[in-house]
Protein backbone atom coordinates (compact mmCIF):
# COMPACT_ATOMS: atom_id res chain seq x y z
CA UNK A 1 84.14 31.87 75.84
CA UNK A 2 81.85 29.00 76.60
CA UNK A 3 79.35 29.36 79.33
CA UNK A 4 79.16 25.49 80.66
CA UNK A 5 81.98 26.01 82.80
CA UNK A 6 81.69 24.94 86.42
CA UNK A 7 83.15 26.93 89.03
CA UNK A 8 85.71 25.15 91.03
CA UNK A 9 86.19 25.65 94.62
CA UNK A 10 89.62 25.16 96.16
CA UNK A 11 90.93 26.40 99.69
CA UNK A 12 88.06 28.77 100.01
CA UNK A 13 88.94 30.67 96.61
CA UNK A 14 86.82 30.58 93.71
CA UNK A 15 88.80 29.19 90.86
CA UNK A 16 86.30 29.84 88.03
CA UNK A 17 87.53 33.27 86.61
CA UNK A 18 85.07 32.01 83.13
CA UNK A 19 82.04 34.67 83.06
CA UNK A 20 81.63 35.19 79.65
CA UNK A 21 81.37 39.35 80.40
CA UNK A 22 82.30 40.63 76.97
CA UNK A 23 84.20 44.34 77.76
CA UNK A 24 81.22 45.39 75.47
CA UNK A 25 78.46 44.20 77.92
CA UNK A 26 80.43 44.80 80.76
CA UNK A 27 80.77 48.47 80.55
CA UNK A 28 76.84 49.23 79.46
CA UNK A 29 76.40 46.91 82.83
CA UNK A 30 78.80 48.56 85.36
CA UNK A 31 78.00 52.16 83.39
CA UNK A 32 75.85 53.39 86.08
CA UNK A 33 78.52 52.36 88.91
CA UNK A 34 81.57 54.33 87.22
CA UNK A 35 79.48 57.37 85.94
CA UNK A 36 80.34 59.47 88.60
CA UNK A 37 83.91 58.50 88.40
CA UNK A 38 84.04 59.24 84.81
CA UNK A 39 85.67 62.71 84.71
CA UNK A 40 89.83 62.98 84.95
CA UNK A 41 91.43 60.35 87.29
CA UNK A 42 94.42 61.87 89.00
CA UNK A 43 94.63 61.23 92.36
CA UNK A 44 95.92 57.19 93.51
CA UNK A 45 92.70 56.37 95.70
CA UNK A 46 91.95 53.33 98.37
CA UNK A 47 88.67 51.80 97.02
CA UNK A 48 86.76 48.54 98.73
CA UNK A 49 86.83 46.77 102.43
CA UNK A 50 87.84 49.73 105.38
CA UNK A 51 87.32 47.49 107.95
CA UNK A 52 90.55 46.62 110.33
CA UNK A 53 90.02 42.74 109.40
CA UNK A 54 89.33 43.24 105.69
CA UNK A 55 92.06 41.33 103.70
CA UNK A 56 94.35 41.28 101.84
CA UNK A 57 94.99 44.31 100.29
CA UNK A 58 96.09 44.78 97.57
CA UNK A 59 97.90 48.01 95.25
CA UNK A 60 96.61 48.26 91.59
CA UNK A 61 99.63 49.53 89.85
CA UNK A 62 98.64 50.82 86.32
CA UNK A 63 101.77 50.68 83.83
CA UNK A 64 101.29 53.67 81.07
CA UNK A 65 102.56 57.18 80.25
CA UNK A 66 98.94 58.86 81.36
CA UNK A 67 95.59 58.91 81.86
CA UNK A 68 95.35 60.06 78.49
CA UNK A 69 97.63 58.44 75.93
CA UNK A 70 100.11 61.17 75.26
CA UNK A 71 102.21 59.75 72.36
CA UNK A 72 102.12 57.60 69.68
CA UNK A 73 102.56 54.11 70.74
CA UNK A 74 100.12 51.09 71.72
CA UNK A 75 96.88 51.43 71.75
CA UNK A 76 97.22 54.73 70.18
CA UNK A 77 97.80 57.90 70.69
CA UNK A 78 94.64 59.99 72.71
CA UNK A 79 93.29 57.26 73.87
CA UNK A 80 91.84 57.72 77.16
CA UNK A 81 92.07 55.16 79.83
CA UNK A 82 89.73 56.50 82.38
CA UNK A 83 86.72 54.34 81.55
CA UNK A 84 89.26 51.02 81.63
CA UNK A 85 90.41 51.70 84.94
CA UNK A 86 86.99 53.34 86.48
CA UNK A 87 85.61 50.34 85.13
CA UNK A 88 87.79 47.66 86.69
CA UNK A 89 87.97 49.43 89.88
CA UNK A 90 84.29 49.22 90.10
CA UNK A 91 84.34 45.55 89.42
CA UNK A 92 86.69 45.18 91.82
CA UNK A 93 84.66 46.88 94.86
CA UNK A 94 81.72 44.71 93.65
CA UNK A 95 82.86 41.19 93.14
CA UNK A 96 85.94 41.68 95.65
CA UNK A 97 84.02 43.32 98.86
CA UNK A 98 86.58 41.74 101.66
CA UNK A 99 89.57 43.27 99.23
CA UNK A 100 91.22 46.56 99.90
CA UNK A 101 93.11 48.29 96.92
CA UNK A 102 95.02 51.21 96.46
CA UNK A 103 96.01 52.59 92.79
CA UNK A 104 99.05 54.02 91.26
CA UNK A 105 100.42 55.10 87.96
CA UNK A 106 103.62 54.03 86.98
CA UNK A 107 105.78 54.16 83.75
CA UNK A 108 109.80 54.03 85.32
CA UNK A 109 111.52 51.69 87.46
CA UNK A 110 112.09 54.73 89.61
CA UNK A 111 108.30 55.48 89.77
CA UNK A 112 107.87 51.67 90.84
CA UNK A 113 110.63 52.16 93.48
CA UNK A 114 108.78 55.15 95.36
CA UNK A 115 105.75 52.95 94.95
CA UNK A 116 107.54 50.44 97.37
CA UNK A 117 109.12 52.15 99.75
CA UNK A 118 105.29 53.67 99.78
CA UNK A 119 103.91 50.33 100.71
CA UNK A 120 106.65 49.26 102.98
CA UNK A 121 104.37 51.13 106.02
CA UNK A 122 100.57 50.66 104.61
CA UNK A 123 100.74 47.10 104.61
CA UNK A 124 100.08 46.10 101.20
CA UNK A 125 100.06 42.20 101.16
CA UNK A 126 100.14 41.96 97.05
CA UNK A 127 100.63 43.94 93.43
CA UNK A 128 98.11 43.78 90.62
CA UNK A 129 100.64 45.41 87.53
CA UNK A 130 98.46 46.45 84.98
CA UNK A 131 100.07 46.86 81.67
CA UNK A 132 98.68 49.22 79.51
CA UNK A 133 101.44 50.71 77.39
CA UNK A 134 103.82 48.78 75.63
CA UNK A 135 107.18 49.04 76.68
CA UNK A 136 107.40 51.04 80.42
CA UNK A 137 109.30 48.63 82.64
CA UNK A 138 107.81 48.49 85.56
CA UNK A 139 106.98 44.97 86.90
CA UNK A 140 110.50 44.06 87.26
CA UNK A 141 110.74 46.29 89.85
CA UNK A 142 107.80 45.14 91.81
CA UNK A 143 108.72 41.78 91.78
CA UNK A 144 111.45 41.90 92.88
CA UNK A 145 109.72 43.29 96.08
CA UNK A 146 108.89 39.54 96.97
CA UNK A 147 105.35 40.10 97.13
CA UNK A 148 102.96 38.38 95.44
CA UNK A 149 101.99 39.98 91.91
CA UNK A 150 99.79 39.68 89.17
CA UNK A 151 100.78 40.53 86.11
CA UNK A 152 98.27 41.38 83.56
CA UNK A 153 97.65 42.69 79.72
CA UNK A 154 95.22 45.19 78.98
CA UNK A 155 94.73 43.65 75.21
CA UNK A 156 96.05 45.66 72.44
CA UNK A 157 97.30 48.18 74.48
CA UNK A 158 100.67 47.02 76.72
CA UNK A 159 100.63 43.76 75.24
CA UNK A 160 104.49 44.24 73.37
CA UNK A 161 106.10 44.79 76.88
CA UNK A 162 103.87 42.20 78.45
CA UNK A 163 105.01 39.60 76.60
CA UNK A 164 108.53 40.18 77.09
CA UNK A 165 108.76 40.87 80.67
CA UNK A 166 106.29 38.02 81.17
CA UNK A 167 108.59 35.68 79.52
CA UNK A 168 111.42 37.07 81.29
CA UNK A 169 109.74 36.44 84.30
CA UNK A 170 108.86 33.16 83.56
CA UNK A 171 112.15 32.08 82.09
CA UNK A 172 113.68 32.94 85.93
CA UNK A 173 111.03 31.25 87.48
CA UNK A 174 109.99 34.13 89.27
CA UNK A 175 108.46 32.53 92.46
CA UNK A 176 106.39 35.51 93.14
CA UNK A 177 104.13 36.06 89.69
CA UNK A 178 100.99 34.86 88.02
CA UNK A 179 99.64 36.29 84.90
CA UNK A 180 96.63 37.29 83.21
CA UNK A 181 96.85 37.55 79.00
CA UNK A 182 92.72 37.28 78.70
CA UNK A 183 90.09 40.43 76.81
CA UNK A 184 87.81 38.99 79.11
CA UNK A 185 87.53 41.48 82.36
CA UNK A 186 86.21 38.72 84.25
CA UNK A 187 89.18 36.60 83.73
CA UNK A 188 91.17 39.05 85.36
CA UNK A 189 88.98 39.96 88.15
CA UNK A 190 88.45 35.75 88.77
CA UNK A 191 92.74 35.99 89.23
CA UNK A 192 92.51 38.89 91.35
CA UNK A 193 90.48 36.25 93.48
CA UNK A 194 93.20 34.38 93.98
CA UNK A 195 94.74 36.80 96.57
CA UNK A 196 93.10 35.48 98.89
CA UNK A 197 95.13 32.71 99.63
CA UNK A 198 97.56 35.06 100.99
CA UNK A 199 94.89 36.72 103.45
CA UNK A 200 94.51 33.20 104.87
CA UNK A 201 98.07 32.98 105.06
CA UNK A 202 99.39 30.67 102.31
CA UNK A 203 102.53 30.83 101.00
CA UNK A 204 103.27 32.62 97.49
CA UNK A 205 103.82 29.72 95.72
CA UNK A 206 100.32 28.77 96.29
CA UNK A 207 98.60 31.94 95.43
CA UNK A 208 101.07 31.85 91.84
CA UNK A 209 100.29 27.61 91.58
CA UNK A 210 96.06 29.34 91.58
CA UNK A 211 96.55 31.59 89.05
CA UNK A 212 98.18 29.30 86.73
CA UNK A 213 95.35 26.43 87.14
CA UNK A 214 92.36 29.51 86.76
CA UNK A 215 94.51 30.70 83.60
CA UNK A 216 94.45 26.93 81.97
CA UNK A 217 90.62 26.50 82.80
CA UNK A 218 89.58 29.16 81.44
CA UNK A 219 91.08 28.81 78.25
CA UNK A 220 89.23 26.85 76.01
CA UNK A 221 90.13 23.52 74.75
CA UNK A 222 91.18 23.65 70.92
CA UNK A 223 88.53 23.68 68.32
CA UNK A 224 88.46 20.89 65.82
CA UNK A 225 87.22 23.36 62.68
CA UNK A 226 89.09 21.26 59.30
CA UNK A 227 91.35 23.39 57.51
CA UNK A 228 90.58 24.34 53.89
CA UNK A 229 91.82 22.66 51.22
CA UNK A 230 95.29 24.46 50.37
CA UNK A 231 98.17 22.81 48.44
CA UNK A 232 101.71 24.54 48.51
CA UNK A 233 104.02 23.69 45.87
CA UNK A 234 107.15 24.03 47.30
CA UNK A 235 110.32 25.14 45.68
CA UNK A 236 113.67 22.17 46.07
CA UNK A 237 115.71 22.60 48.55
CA UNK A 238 118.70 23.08 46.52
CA UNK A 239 116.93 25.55 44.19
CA UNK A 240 115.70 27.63 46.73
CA UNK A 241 119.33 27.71 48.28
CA UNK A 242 120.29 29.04 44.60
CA UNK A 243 117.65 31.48 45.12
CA UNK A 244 117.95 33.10 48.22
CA UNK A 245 121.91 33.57 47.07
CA UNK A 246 120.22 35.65 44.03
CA UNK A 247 118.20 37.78 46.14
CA UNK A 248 119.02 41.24 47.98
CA UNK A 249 117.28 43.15 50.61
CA UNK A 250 117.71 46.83 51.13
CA UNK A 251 117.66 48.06 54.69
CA UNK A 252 116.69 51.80 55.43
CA UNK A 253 117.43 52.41 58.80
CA UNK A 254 118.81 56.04 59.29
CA UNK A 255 121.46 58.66 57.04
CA UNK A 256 124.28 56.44 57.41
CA UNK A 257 125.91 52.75 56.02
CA UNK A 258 125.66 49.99 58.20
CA UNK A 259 128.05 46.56 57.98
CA UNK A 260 127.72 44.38 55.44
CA UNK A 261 125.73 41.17 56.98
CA UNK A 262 123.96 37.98 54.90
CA UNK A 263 121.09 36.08 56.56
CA UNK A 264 121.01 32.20 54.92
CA UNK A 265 122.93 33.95 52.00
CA UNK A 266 120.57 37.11 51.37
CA UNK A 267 123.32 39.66 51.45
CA UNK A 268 121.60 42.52 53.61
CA UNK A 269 122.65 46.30 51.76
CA UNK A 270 122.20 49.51 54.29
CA UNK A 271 121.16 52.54 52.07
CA UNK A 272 120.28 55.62 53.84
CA UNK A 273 116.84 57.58 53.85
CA UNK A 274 117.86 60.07 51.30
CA UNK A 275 118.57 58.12 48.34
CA UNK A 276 115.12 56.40 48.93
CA UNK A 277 112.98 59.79 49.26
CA UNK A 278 115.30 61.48 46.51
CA UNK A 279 113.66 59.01 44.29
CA UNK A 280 110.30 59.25 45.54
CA UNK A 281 110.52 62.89 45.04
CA UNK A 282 111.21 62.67 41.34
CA UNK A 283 108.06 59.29 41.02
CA UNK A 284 106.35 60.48 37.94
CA UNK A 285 103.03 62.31 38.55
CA UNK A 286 101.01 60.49 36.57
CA UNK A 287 102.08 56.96 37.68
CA UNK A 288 101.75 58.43 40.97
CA UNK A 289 98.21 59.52 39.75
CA UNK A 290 97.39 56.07 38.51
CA UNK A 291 98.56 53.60 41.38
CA UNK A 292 96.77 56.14 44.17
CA UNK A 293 93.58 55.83 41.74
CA UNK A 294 93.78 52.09 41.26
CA UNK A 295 94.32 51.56 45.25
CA UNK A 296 91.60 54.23 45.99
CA UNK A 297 89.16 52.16 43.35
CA UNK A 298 89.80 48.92 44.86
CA UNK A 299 89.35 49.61 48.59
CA UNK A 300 86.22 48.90 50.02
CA UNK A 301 86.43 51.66 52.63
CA UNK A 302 88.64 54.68 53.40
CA UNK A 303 88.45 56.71 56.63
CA UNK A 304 90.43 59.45 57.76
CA UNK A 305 93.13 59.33 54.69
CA UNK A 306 93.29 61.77 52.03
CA UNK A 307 93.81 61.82 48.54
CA UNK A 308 96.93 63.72 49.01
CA UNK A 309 98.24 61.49 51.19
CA UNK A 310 97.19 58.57 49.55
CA UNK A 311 99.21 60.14 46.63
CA UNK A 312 102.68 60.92 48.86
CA UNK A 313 102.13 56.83 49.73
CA UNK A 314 102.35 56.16 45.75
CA UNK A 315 104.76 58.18 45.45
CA UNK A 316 106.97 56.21 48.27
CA UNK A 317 106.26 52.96 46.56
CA UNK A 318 107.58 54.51 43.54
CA UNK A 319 110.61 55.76 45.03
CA UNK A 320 111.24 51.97 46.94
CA UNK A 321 110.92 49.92 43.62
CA UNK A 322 113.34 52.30 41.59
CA UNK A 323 116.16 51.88 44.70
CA UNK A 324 115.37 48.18 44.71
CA UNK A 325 115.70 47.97 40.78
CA UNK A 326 118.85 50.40 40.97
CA UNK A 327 120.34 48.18 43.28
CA UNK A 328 119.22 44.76 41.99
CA UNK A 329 117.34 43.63 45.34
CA UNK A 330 113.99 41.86 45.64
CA UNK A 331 113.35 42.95 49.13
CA UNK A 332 113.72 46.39 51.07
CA UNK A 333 112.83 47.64 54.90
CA UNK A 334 112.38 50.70 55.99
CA UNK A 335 112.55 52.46 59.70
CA UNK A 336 109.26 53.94 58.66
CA UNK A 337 108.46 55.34 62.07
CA UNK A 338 112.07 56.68 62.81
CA UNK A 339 112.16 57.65 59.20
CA UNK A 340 108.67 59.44 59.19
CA UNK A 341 109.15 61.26 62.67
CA UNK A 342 112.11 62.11 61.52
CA UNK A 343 110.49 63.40 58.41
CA UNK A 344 113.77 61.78 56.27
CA UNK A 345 110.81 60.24 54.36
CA UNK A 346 107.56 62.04 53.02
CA UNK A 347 105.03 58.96 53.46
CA UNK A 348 104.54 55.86 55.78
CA UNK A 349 105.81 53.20 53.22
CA UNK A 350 102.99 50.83 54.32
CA UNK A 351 100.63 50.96 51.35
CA UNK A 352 103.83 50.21 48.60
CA UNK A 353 105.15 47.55 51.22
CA UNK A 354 101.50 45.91 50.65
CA UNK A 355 101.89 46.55 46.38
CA UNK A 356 105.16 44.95 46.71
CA UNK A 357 104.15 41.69 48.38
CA UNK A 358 100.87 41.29 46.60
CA UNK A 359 103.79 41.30 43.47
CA UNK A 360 106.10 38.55 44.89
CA UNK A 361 108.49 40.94 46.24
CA UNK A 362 108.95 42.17 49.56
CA UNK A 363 108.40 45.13 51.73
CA UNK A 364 109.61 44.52 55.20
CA UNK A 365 108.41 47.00 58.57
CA UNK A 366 110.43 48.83 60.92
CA UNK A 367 113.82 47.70 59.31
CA UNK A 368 113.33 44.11 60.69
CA UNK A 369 116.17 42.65 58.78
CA UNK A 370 115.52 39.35 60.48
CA UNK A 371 111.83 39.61 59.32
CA UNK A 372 112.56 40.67 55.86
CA UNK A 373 115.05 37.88 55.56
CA UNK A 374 112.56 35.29 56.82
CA UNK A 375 110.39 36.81 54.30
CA UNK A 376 112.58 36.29 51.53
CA UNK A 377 113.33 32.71 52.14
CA UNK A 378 109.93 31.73 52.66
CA UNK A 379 108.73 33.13 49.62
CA UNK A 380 111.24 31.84 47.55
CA UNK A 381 110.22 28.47 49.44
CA UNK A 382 106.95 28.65 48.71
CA UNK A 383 106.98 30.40 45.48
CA UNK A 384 105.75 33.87 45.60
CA UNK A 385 103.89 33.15 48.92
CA UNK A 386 103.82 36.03 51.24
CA UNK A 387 104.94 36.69 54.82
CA UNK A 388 103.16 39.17 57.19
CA UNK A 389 104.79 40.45 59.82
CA UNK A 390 103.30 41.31 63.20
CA UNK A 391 102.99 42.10 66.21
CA UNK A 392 101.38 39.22 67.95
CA UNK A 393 98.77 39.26 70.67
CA UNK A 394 97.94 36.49 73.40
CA UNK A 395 94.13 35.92 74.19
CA UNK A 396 93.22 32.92 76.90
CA UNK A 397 89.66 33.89 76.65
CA UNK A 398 89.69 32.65 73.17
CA UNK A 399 92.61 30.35 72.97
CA UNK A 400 93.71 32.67 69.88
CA UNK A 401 97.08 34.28 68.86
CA UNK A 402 96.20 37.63 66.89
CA UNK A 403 98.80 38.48 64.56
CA UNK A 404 98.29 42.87 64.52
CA UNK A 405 99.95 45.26 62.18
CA UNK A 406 99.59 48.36 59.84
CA UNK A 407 100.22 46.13 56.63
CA UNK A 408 99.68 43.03 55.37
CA UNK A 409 99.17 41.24 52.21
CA UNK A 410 95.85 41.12 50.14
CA UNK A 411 97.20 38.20 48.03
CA UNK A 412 98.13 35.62 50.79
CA UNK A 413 98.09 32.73 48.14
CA UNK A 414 100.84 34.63 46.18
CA UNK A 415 100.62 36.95 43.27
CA UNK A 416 98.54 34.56 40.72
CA UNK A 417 96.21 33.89 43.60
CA UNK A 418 93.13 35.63 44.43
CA UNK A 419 92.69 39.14 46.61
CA UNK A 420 91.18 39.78 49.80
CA UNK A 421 89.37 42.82 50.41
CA UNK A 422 90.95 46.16 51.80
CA UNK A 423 90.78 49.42 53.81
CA UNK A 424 92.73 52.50 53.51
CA UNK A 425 93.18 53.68 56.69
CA UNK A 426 95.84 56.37 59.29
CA UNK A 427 98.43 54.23 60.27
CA UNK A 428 97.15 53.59 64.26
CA UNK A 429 99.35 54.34 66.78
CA UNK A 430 99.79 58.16 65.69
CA UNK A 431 96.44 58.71 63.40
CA UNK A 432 98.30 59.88 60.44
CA UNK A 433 99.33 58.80 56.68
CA UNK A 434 97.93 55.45 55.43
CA UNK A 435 98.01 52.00 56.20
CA UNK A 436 96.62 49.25 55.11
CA UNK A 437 93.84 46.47 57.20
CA UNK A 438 93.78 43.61 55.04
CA UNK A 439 90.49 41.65 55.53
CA UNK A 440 92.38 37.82 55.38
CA UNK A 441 90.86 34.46 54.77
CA UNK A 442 89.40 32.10 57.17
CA UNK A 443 89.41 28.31 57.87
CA UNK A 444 93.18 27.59 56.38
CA UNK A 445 96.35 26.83 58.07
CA UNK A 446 98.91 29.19 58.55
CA UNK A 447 102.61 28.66 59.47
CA UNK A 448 104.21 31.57 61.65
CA UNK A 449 107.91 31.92 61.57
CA UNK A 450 111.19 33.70 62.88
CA UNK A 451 114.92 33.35 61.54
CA UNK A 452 117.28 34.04 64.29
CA UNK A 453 120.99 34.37 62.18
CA UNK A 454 123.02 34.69 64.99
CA UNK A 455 121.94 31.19 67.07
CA UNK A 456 120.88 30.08 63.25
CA UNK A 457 117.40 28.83 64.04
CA UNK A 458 114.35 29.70 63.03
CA UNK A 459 111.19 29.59 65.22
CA UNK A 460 107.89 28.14 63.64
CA UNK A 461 104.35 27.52 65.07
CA UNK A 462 101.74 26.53 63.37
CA UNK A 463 97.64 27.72 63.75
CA UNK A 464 94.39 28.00 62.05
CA UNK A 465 93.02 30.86 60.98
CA UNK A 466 89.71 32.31 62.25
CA UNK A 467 88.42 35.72 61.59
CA UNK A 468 89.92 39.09 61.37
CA UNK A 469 89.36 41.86 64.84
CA UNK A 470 88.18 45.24 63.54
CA UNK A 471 89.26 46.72 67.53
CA UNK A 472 90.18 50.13 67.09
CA UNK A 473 93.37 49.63 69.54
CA UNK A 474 96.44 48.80 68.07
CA UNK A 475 97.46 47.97 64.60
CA UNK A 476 94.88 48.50 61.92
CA UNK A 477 95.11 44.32 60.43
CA UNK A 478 94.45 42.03 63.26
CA UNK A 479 93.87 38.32 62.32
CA UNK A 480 93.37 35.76 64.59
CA UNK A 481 94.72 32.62 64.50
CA UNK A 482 93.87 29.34 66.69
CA UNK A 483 97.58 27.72 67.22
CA UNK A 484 98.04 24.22 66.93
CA UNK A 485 99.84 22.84 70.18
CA UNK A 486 100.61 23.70 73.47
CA UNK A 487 98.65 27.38 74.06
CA UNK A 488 100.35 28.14 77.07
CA UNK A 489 104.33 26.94 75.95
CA UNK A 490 103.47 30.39 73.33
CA UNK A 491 104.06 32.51 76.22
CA UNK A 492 107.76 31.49 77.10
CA UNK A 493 109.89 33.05 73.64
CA UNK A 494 109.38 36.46 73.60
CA UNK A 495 112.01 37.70 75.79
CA UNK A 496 114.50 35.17 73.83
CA UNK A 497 113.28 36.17 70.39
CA UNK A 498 111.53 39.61 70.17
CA UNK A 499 108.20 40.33 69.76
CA UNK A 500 107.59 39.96 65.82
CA UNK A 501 106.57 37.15 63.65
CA UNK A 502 105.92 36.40 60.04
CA UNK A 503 103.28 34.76 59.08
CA UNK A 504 102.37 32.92 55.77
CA UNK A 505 99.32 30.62 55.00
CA UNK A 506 99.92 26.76 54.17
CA UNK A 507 101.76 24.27 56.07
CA UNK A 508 105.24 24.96 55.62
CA UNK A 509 106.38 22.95 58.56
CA UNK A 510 108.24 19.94 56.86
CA UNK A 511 109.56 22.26 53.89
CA UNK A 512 110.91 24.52 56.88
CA UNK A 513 112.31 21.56 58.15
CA UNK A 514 114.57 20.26 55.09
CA UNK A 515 115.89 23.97 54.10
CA UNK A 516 116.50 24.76 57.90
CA UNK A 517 118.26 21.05 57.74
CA UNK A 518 120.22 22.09 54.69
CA UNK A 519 121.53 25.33 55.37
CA UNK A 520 122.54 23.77 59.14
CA UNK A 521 120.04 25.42 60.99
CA UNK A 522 117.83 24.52 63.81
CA UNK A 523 113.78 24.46 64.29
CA UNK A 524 112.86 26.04 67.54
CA UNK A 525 108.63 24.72 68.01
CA UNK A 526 107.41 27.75 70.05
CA UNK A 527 104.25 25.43 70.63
């Protein structure tokens, strides 16, 4: 963040929200403040102003499964989120001394429920929601409550249901919500600020109208870095057509057949788990042997992974190329976390989905047929370039999209082109098997996309890339991308379109454009 930024003062709130307090220097500085606090938080407490005139006050509703993350999910599973919220209660006391909050811990619309009929007789005036896990629904329920409410992100960690229900919310024009997507703290303490407004008595729509105009100053105007130098050679339109009609992907979703479906004229083929681990079982030892000492040899760090698993992820890889050679297909995805939970499969397929796109083939996550389809077509578009999928993050402090997952490419100019470096690390949300953080390259465009078959569009922004996020919450590859555009119009899709995107490098934009034209599709411009 830069640190020129004036503070501006409108109707007696401070609208600056721009400390550049990294969550680094933040917690050494407020370390002393929270030690005492540090042990287990169970309890809601009322923290800040007891005086009778001390407004507004507000509840701090923390969205997650525990104190202690108990499963595997976002940011990942043990991680404890007692110093997070220790931390920003003690900001809170400090830089909000007229303020009095209460906590809770939610994770059900029923838990939110109690939480307001709780509230209905202490007075509350207003709702920070914290979201900290992924998916638990919770600030539906407390806005609908018709107080005001702040919505907020704890980066990396709830961000998948945040983005969602924030774009829910914003697509009904909730009248009642601001939001907060920053890493800075201070960003979200500056929009806690902003209550205020209701203490003096303003309406709602003000206090929402403040958050929105903190939110845009703070984020920082785009950067004008040039891209690098990056040709694409581009496939015709009519041969890629002919192309994608050639190609097959293989979807591995559970033990039974699913309907037959085509995506732009990929024909989609359900196989279940066992014919895919029956064939990894039988992978020949020794080419086992050789691709687990070949992706051992070229990693530049491994943590936490063993050689025998490292071998069980060979032998995966194995088993998908001989059921996508049995079956003629150039592209497969796998449920790998229903599949590996399940234990229907022996290994996370995430180190052979990375072997197979680094070939000019393609391994799709999480049975993302949509995703592995855009991935097909783009390739073939591009010739051999290929897609990454992700889970995407929103950061105002930065003005970046981070695109996170467990695997992604090492050869993002396609197979002839050169290799990025690697680590072999336990896939992140559960600690366990291998995955892959690809290191990626800086200073080129990208073009991020989504096919949608039913409404037949295809979603497409457009950013620069800008260095790679080594945070140990969340997904293990994390590369972060300055979009091109209109920062805050990224925020309104997710609800509409899910929360993954592929990603390729180059500026695919206009060849998007003609096949999306010829195959009578439509271009959605998230930004």
């Amino acid at each position: 963040m830069t640190t020129n930024r004036a503070s501006e003062i409108t109707d007696g709130v401070s609208l600056c929200g721009c400390c550049p307090l990294s969550r680094r220097s933040f917690l050494a500085k407020s370390s002393a403040a929270c030690a005492a606090a540090l042990g287990a938080w169970s309890a809601p407490r009322v923290f800040g102003a007891s005086a009778p005139e001390a407004r507004p006050r507000i509840r701090v509703v923390y969205v997650l499964f525990g104190a202690k993350q108990p499963r595997p999910t976002w940011p990942h599973i043990g991680h404890d989120f007692v110093p997070v919220m220790n931390g920003l209660e003690a900001e809170l006391a400090r830089q909000c001394p007229t303020f009095q909050f209460l906590t809770s811990m939610a994770s059900t619309p029923e838990e939110a429920e109690k939480i307001l009929q709780g509230d209905q007789a202490a007075g509350v005036d207003g709702y920070l929601v914290y979201q900290m896990n992924n998916w638990p629904a919770v600030v539906q329920t407390i806005a609908a409550s018709g107080k005001p409410v702040l919505y907020a992100d704890f980066t990396y960690a709830g961000t998948g249901g945040f983005l969602r229900y924030n774009a829910a919310l914003l697509r009904s024009r909730s009248p009642n919500t601001g939001f907060v997507s920053s890493s800075e703290l201070q960003d979200l303490i500056e929009a806690v600020k902003c209550f205020e407004l209701i203490g003096q008595g303003r309406p709602v729509s003000e206090f929402v109208e403040a958050t929105a105009r903190l939110r845009r100053r703070c984020t920082p105007p785009p950067g004008r870095m040039a891209s690098a130098e990056d040709p694409v050679r581009c496939l015709s339109i009519p041969d890629c057509m002919s192309r994608l009609k050639e190609s097959k992907i293989l979807a591995i979703r559970d033990q039974k057949p699913g309907p037959a479906l085509e995506i732009m004229g990929i024909p989609i083929v359900y196989l279940p788990f066992a014919e895919l681990n029956d064939l990894a079982l039988k992978a020949d030892p020794d080419e086992v042997r050789a691709w687990a000492d070949r992706w051992e040899k070229g990693a530049r760090r491994i943590e936490g992974v063993t050689r025998e698993t490292i071998e069980k992820s060979a032998a995966m890889y194995l088993g998908q190329k001989a059921l996508m050679q049995k079956h003629g297909a150039n592209g497969i995805t796998i449920n790998c976390l229903g599949g590996f939970y399940g234990k229907h499969i022996g290994a996370y397929p995430c180190l052979g989905f990375c072997q197979l796109v680094d070939d000019g083939l393609v391994g799709a996550c999480e049975c993302d047929i949509r995703s592995a389809a855009t991935m097909v077509a783009i390739s073939a578009l591009s010739q051999g370039r290929p897609g990454y999928i992700s889970d995407p993050v929103m950061d105002t402090a930065k003005r970046e999209i981070i695109y996170a997952h467990c695997v992604a490419p090492t050869k993002v100019f396609g197979p002839s082109g050169g290799a990025n470096p690697y680590e072999i690390l336990t896939h992140s949300e559960d600690r366990q098997g291998a995955s892959l953080r690809s290191i990626l390259p800086v200073g080129y465009l990208t073009t991020t996309l989504e096919f949608e078959p039913k409404r037949k569009e295809i979603l497409l922004h457009q950013g620069r890339a800008v260095g790679n996020d080594s945070n140990d919450r969340a997904c293990r590859t994390k590369l972060r991308v300055q979009p091109l555009g209109d920062f805050e119009k990224l925020f309104a899709m997710w609800d509409v379109w899910g929360w993954h995107r592929v990603t390729f490098y180059g500026d695919l934009k206009d060849a998007v454009l003609a096949l999306a034209d010829a195959a009578g599709w439509k271009v959605v411009l998230e930004a």
